[in-house]
Protein backbone atom coordinates (compact mmCIF):
# COMPACT_ATOMS: atom_id res chain seq x y z
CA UNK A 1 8.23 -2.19 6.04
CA UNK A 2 9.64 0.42 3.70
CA UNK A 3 12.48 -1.50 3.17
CA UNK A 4 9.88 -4.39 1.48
CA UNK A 5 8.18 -1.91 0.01
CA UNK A 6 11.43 -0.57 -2.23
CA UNK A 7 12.76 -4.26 -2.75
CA UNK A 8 15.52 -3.85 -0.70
CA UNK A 9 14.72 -7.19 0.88
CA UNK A 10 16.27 -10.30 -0.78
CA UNK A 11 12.88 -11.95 -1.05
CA UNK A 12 10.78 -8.81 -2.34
CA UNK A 13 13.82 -7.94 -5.04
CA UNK A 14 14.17 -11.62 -6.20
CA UNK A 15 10.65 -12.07 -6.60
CA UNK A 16 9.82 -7.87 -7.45
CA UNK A 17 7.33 -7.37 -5.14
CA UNK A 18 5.95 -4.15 -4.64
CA UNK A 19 2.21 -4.56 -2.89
CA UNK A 20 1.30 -5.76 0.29
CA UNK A 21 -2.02 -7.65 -0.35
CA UNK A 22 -2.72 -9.39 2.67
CA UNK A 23 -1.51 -8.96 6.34
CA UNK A 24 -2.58 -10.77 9.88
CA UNK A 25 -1.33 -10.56 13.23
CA UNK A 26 -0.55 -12.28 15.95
CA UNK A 27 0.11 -11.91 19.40
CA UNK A 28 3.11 -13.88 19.48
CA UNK A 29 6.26 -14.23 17.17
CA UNK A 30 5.73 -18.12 17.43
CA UNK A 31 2.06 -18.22 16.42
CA UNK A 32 2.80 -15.98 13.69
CA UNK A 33 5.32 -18.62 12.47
CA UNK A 34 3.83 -21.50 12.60
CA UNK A 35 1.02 -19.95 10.46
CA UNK A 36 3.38 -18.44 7.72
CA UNK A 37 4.70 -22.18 8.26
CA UNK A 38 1.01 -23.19 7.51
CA UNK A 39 -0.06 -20.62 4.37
CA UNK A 40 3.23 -21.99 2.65
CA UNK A 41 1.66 -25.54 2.30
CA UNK A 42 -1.64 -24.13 0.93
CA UNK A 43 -2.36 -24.38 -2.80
CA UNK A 44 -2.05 -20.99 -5.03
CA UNK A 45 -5.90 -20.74 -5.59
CA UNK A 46 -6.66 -21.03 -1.81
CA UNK A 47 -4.28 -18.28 -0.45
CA UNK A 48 -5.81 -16.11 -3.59
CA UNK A 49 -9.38 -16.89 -2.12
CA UNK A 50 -7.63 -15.67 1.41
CA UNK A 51 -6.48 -12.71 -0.29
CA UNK A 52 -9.65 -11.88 -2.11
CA UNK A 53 -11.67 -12.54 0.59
CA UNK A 54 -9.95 -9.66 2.84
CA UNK A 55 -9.25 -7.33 -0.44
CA UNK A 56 -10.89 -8.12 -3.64
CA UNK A 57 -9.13 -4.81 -5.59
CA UNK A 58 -5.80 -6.06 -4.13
CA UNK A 59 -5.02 -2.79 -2.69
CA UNK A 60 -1.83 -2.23 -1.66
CA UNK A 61 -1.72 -2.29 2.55
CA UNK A 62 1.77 -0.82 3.33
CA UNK A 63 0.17 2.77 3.52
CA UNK A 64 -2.20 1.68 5.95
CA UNK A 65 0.37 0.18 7.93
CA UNK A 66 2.69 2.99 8.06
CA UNK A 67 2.42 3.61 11.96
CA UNK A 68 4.70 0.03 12.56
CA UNK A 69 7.91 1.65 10.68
């Protein structure tokens, strides 16, 4: 998570990210998959409504997700 966090992760540094806006879990590796799988073929505005739905000031989550690291 931290490593996200500072962009040390090929993705997050290509693409600069620096907030975690929107998390879900799962209760297994493969479900969570085939749902990233899923979100990927959404359009822009719908995973937007997903995220605004959950956390309308797009406050960053890594904090409260500390405890997995």
């Amino acid at each position: 998570m931290t490593e996200h966090h500072a962009g040390l992760v090929i993705h997050t540094k290509r693409y600069r990210i620096r907030r975690l806006v929107h998390v879900e879990f799962h209760d297994r590796i493969v479900d969570a998959i085939a749902h990233e799988k899923r979100l990927k073929r959404w359009r822009r505005a719908w995973k937007i409504n997903l995220i605004e739905t959950n956390n309308p000031g797009w406050r960053d989550l890594t904090g409260d997700l500390a405890w997995l690291d």
